[in-house]
N, C-alpha and C. Protein backbone atom coordinates (compact mmCIF):
# COMPACT_ATOMS: atom_id res chain seq x y z
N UNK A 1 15.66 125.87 -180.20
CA UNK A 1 15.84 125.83 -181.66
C UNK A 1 16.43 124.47 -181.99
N UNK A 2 16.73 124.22 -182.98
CA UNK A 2 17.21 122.50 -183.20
C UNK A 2 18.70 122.81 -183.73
N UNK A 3 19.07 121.74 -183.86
CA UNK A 3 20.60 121.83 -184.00
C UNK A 3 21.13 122.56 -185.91
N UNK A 4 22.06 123.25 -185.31
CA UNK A 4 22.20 123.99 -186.74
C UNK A 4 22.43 123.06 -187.47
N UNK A 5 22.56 123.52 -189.01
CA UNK A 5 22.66 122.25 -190.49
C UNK A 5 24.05 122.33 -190.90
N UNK A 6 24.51 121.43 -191.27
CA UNK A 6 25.80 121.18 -191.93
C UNK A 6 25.67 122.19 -193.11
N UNK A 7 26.85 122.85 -193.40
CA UNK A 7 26.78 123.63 -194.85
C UNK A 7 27.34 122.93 -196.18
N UNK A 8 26.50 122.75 -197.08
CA UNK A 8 26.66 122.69 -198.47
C UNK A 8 25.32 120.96 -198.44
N UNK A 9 26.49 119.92 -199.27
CA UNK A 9 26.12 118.49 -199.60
C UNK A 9 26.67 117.28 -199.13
N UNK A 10 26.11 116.99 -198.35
CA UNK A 10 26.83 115.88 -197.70
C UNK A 10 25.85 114.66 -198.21
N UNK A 11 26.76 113.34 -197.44
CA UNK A 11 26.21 112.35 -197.87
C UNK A 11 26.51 111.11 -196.90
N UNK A 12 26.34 109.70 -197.07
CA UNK A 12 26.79 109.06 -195.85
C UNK A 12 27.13 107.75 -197.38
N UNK A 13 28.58 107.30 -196.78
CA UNK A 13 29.36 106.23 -197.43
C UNK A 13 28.33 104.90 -197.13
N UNK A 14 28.16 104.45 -198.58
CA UNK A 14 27.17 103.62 -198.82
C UNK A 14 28.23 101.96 -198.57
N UNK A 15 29.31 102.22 -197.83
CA UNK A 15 30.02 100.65 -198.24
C UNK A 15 29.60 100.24 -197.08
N UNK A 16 28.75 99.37 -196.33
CA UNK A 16 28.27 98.62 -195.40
C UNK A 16 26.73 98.52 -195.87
N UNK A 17 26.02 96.92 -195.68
CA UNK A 17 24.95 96.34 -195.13
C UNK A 17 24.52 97.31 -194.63
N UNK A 18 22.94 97.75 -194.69
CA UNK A 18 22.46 98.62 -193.36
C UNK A 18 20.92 97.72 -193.39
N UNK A 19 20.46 97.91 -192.25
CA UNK A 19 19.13 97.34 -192.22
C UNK A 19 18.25 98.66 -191.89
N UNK A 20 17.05 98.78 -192.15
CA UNK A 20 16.00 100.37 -192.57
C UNK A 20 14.77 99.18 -191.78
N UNK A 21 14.38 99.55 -190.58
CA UNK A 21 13.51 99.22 -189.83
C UNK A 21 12.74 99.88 -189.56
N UNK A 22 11.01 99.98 -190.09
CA UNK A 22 10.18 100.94 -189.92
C UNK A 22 8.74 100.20 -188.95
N UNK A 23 9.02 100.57 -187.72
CA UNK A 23 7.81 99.86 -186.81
C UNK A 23 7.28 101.10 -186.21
N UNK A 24 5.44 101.03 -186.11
CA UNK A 24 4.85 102.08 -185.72
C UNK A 24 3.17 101.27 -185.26
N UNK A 25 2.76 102.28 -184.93
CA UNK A 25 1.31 102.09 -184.18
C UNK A 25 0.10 102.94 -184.92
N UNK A 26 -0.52 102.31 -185.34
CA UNK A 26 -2.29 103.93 -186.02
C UNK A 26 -3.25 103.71 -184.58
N UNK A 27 -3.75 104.64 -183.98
CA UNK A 27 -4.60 104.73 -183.07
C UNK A 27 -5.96 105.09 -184.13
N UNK A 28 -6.90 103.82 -183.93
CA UNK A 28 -7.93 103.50 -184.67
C UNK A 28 -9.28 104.11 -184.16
N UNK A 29 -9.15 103.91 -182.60
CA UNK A 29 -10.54 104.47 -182.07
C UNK A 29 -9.57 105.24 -180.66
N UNK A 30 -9.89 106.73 -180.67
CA UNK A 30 -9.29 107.67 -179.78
C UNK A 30 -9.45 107.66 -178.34
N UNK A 31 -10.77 106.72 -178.24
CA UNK A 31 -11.39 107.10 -177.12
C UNK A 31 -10.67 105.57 -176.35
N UNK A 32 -10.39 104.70 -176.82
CA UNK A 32 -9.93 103.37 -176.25
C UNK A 32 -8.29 103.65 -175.70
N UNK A 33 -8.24 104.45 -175.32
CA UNK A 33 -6.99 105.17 -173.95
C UNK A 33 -6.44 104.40 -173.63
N UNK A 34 -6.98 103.28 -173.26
CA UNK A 34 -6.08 102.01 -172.06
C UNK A 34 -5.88 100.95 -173.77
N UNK A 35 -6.26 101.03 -174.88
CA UNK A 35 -5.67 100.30 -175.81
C UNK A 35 -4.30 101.03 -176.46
N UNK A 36 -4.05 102.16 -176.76
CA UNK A 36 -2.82 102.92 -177.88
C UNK A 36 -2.00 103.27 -176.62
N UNK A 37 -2.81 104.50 -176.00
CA UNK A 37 -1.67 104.63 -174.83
C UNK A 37 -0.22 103.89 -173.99
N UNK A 38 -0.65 102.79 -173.61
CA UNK A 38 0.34 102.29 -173.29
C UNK A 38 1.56 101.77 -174.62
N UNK A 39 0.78 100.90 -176.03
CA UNK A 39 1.22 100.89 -176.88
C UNK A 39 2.61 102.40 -177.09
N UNK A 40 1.84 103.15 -177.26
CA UNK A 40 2.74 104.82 -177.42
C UNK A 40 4.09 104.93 -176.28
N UNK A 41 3.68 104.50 -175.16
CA UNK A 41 5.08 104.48 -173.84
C UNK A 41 5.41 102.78 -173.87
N UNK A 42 5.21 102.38 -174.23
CA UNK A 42 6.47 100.94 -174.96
C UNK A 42 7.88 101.49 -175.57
N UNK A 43 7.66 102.64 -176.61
CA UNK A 43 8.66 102.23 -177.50
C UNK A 43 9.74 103.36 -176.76
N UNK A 44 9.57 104.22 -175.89
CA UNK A 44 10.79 104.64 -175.47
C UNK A 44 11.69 104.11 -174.56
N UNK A 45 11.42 103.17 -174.09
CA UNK A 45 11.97 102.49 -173.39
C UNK A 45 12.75 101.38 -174.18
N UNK A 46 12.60 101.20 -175.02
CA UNK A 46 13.05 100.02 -176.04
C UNK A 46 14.17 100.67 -176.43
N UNK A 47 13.95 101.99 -177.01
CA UNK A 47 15.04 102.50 -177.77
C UNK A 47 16.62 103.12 -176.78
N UNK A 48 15.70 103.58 -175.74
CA UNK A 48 16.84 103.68 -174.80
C UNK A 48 18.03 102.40 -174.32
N UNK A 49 17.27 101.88 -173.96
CA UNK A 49 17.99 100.63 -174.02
C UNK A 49 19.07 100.07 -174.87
N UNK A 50 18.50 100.10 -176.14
CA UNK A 50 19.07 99.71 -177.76
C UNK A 50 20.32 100.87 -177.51
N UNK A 51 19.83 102.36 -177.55
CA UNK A 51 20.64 103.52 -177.65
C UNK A 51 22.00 103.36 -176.69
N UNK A 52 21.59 102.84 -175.27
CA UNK A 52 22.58 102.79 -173.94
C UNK A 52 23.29 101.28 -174.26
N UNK A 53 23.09 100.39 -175.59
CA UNK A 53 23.95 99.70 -175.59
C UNK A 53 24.92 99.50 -177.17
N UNK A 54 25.86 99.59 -176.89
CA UNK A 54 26.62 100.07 -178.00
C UNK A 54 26.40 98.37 -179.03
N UNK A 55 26.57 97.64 -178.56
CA UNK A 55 26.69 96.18 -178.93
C UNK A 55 25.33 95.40 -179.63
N UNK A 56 24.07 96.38 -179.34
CA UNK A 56 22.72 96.13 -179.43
C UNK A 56 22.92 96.17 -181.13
N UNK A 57 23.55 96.73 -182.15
CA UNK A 57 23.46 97.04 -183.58
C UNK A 57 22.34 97.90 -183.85
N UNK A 58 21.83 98.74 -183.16
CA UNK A 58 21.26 99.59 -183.56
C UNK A 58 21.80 100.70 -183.63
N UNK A 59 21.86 101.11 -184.92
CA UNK A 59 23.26 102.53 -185.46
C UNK A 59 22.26 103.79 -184.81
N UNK A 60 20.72 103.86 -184.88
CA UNK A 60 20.30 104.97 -184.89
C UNK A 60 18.70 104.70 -185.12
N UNK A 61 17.75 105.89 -184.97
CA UNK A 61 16.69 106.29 -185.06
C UNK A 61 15.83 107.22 -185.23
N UNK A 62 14.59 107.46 -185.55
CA UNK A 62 14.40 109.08 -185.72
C UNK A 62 12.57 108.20 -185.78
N UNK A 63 11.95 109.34 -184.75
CA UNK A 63 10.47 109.11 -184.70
C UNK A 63 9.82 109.91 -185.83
N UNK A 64 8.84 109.64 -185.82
CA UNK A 64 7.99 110.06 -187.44
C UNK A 64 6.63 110.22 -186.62
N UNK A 65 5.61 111.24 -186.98
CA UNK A 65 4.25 111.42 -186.35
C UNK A 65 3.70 111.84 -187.28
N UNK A 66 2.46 111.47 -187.16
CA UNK A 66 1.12 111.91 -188.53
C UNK A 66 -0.11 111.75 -187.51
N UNK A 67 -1.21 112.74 -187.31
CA UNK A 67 -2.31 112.32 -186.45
C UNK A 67 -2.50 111.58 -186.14
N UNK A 68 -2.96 110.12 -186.65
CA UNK A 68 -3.13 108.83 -186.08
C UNK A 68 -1.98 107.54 -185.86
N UNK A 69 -0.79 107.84 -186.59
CA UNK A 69 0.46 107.11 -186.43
C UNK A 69 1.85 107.67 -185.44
N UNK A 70 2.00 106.98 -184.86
CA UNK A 70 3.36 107.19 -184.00
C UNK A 70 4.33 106.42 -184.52
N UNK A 71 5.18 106.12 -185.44
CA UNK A 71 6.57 105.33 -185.60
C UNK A 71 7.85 106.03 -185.46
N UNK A 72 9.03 105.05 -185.54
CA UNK A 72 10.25 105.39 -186.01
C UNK A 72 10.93 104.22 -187.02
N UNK A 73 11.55 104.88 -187.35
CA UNK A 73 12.54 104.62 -188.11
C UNK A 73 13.75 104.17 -187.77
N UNK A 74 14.37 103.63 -188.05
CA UNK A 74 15.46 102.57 -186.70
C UNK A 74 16.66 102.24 -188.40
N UNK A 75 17.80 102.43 -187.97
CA UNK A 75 19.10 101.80 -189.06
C UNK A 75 19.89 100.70 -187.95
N UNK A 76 19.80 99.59 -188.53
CA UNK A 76 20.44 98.72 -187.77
C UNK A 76 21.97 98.40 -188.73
N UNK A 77 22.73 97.66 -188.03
CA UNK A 77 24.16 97.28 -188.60
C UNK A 77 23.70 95.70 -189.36
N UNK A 78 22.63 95.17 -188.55
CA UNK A 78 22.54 93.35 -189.90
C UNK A 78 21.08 93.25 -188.64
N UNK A 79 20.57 92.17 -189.94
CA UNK A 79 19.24 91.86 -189.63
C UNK A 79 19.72 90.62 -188.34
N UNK A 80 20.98 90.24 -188.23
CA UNK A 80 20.84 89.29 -187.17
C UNK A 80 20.68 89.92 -185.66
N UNK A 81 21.42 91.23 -185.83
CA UNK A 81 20.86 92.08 -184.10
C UNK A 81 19.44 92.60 -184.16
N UNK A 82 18.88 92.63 -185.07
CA UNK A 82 17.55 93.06 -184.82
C UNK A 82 17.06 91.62 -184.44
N UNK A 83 16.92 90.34 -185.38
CA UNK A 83 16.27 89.52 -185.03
C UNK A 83 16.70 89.27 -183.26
N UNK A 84 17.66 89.03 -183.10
CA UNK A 84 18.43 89.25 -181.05
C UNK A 84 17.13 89.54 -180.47
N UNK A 85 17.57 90.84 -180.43
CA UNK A 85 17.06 92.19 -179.45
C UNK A 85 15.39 91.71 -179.74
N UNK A 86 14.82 91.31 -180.73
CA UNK A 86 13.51 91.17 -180.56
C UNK A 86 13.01 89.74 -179.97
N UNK A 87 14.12 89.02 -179.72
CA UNK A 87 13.85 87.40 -178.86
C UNK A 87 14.51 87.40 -177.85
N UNK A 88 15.21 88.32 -177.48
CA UNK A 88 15.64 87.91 -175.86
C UNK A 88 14.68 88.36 -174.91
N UNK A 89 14.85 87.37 -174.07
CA UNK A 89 13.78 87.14 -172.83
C UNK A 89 13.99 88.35 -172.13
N UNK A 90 15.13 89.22 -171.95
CA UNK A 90 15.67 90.07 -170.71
C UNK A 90 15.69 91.25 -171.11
N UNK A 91 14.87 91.44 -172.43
CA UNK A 91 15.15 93.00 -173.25
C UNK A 91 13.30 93.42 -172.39
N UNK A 92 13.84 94.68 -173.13
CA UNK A 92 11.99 95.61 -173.02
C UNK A 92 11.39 95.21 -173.93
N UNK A 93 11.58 94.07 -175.02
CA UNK A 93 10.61 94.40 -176.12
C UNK A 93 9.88 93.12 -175.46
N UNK A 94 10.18 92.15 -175.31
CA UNK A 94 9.47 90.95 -175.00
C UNK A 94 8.31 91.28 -174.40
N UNK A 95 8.28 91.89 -173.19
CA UNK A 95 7.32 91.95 -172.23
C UNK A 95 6.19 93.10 -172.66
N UNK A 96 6.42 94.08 -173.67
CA UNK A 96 5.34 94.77 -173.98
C UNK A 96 5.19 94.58 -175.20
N UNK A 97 5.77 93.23 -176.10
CA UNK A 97 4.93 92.61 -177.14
C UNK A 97 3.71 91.50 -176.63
N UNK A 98 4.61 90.92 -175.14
CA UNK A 98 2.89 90.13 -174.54
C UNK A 98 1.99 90.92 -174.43
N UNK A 99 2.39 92.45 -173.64
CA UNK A 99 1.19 93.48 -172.69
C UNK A 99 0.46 93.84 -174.36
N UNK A 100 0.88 94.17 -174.95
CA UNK A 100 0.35 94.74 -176.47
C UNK A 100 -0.39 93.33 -176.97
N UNK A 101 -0.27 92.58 -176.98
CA UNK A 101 -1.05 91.47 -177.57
C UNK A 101 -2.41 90.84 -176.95
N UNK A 102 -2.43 90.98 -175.67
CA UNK A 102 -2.87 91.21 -174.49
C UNK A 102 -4.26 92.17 -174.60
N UNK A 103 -3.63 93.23 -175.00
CA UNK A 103 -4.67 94.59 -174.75
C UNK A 103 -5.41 94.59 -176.18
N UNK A 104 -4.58 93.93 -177.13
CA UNK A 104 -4.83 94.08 -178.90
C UNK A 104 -6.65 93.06 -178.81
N UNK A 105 -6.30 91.87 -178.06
CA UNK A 105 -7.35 91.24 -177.66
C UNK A 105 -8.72 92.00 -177.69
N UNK A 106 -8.28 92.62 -176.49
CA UNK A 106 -9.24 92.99 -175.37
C UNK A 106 -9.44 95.05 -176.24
N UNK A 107 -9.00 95.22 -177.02
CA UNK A 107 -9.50 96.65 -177.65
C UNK A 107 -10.09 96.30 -178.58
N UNK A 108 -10.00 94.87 -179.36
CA UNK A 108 -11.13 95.16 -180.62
C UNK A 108 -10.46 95.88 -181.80
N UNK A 109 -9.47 95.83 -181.80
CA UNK A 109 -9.06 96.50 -183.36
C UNK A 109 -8.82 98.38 -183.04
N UNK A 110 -8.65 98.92 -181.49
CA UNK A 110 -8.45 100.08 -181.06
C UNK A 110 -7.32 100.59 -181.67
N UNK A 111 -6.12 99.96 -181.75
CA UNK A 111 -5.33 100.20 -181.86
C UNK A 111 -4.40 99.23 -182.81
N UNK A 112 -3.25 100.22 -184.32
CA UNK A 112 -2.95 98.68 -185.02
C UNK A 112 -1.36 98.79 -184.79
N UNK A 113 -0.64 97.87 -185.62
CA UNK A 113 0.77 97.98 -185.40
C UNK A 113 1.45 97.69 -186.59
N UNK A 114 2.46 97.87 -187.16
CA UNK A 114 3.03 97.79 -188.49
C UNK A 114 4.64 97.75 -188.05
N UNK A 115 5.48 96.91 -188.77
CA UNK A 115 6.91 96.72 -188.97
C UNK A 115 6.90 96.58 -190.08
N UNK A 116 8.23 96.99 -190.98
CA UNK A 116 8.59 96.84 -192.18
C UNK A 116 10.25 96.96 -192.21
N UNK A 117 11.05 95.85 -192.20
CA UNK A 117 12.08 95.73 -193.04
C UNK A 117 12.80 95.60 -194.04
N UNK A 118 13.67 96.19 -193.83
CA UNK A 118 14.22 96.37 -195.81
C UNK A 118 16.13 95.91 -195.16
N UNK A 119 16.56 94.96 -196.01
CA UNK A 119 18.36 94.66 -195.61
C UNK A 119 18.46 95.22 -196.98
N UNK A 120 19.50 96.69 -196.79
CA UNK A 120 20.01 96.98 -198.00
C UNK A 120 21.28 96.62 -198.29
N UNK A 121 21.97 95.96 -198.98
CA UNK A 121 23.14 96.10 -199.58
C UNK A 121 24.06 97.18 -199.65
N UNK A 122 25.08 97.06 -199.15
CA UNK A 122 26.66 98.03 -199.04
C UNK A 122 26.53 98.68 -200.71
N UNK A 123 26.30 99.60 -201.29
CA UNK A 123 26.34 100.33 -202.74
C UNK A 123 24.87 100.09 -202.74
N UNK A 124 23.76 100.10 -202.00
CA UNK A 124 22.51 100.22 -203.17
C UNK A 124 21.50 100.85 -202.60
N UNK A 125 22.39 101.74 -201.67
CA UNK A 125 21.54 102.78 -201.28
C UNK A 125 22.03 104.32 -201.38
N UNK A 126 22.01 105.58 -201.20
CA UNK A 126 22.48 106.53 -201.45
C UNK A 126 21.39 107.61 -201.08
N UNK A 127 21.68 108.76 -200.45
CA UNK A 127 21.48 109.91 -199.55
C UNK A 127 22.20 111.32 -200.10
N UNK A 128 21.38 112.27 -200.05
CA UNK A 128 21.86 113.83 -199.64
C UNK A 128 21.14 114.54 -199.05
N UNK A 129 22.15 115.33 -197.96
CA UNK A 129 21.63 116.37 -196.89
C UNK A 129 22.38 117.38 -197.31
N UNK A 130 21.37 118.83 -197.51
CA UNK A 130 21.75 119.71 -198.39
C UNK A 130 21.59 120.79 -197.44
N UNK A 131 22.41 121.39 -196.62
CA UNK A 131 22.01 122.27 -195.49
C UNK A 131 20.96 122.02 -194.29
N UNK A 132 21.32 120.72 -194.05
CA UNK A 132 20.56 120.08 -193.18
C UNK A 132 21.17 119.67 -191.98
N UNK A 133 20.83 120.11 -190.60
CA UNK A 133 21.26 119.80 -188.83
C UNK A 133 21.31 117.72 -189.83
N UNK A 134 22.69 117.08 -188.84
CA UNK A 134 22.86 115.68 -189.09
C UNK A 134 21.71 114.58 -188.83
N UNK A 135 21.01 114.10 -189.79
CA UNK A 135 19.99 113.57 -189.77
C UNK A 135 19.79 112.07 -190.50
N UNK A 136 18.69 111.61 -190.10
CA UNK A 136 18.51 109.79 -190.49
C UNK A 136 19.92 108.91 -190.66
N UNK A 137 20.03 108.31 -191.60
CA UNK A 137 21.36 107.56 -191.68
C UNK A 137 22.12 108.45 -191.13
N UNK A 138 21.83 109.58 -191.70
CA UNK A 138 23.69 110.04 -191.63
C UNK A 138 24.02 110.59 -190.43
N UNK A 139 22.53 110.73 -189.22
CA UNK A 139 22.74 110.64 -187.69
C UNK A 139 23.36 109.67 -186.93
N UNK A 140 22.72 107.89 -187.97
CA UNK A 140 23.21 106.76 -187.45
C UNK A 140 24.82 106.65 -188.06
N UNK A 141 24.99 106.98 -188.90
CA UNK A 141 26.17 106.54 -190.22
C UNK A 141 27.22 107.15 -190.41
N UNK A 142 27.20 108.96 -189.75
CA UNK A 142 27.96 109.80 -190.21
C UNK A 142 27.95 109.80 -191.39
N UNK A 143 28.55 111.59 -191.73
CA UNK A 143 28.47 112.08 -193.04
C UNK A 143 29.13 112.58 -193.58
N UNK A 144 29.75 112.60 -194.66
CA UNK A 144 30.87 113.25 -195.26
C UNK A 144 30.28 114.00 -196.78
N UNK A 145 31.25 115.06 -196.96
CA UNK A 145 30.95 115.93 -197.94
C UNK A 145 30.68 115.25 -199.45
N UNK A 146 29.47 115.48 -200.12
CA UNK A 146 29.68 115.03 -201.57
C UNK A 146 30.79 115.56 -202.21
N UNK A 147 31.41 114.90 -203.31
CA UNK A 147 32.38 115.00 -203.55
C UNK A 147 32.73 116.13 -204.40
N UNK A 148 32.25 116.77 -205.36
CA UNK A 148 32.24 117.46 -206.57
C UNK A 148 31.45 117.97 -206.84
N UNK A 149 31.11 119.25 -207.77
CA UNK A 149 29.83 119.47 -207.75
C UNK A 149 28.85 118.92 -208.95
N UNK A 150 29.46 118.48 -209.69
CA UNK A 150 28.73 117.01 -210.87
C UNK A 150 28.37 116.23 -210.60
N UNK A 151 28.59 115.38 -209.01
CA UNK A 151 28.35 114.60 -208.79
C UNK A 151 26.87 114.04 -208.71
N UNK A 152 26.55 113.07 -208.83
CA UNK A 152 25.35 112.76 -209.14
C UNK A 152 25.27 111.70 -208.66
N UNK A 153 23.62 111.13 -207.92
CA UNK A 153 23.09 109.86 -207.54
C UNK A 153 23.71 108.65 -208.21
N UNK A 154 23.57 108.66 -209.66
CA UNK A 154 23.77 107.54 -210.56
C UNK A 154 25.10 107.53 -210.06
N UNK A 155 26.44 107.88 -210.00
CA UNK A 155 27.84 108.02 -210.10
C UNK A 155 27.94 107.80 -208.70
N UNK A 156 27.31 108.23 -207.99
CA UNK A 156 27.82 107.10 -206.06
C UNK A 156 27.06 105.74 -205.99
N UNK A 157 26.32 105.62 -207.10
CA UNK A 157 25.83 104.07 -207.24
C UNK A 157 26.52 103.33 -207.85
N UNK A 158 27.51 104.21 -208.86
CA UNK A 158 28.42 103.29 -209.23
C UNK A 158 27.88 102.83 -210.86
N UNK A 159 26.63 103.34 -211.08
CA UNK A 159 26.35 103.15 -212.64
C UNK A 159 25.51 104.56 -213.45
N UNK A 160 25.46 104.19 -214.87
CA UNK A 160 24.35 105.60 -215.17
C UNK A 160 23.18 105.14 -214.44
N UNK A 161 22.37 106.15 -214.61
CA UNK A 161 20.94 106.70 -214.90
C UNK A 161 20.39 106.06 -215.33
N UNK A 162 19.12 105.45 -214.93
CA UNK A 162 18.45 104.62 -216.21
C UNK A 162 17.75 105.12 -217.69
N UNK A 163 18.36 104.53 -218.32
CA UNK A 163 17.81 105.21 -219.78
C UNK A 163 19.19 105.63 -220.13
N UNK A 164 20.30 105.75 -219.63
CA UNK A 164 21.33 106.57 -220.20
C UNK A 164 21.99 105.96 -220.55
N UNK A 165 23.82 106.71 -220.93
CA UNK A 165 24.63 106.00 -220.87
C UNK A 165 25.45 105.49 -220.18
């Protein structure tokens, strides 16, 4: 079974930088095995790594699947440890961004790849988990109880609603 849910509304304290890193793979043609496959056993090894090092700035992660896409979702502490971890010579990512570039060649468009970063600002982001096992940020971020029961999105952002007062 999966891990029980926190009871009521929680939320995760928006005062820190977070970086929202979304890198994934679409398997284009099914039958090209020796193109996605290996692509697909790259990324656990990356994350372990990241995970087994406290210093790496990676707060956390959570994989995402849809028939033809494999990603995750990754919260880093600043875009300068992500940029790191993706140029050092001695990490896992180096060597199966050559093998992947390599095979990307030689499959013909078998297999594609996508990253997307977002650096959010300390206040300009905001979350609720509403009877939910500890999840995304607030796996990486920890979570604490919303405050009140009025409380509202606009009011942990710190302004109204748009359109309001």
């Amino acid at each position: 079974m999966g891990a029980e849910p926190n009871k009521g509304r929680m939320t995760t304290e928006a005062d820190e930088e977070i970086v929202v890193f979304l890198i994934g793979m679409r398997v284009n043609n099914w039958r090209a095995v020796r193109s996605w496959l290996p692509t697909v056993r790259a990324m656990p090894p990356m994350l372990k790594e990241l995970s087994d090092d406290p210093d790496s700035g990676m707060l956390g992660y959570r994989f995402l699947y849809s028939p033809r896409v494999f990603s995750t979702v990754q919260y880093w502490e600043s875009k300068e440890k992500l940029l790191a971890y993706a140029s050092r010579q001695d990490a896992e990512h180096r060597p199966a961004w050559t093998a992947f570039n390599r095979r990307a060649r030689d499959g013909r468009g078998s297999v594609g790849i996508f990253h997307e970063t977002y650096l959010v600002p300390a206040g300009a982001y905001e979350n609720v988990y509403v009877d939910m096992p500890t999840f995304g940020l607030g796996a990486a971020r920890g979570t604490v109880p919303v405050g009140r029961r009025g409380d509202r999105a606009a009011q942990r952002f710190g302004s109204a609603a748009p359109g309001g007062a």
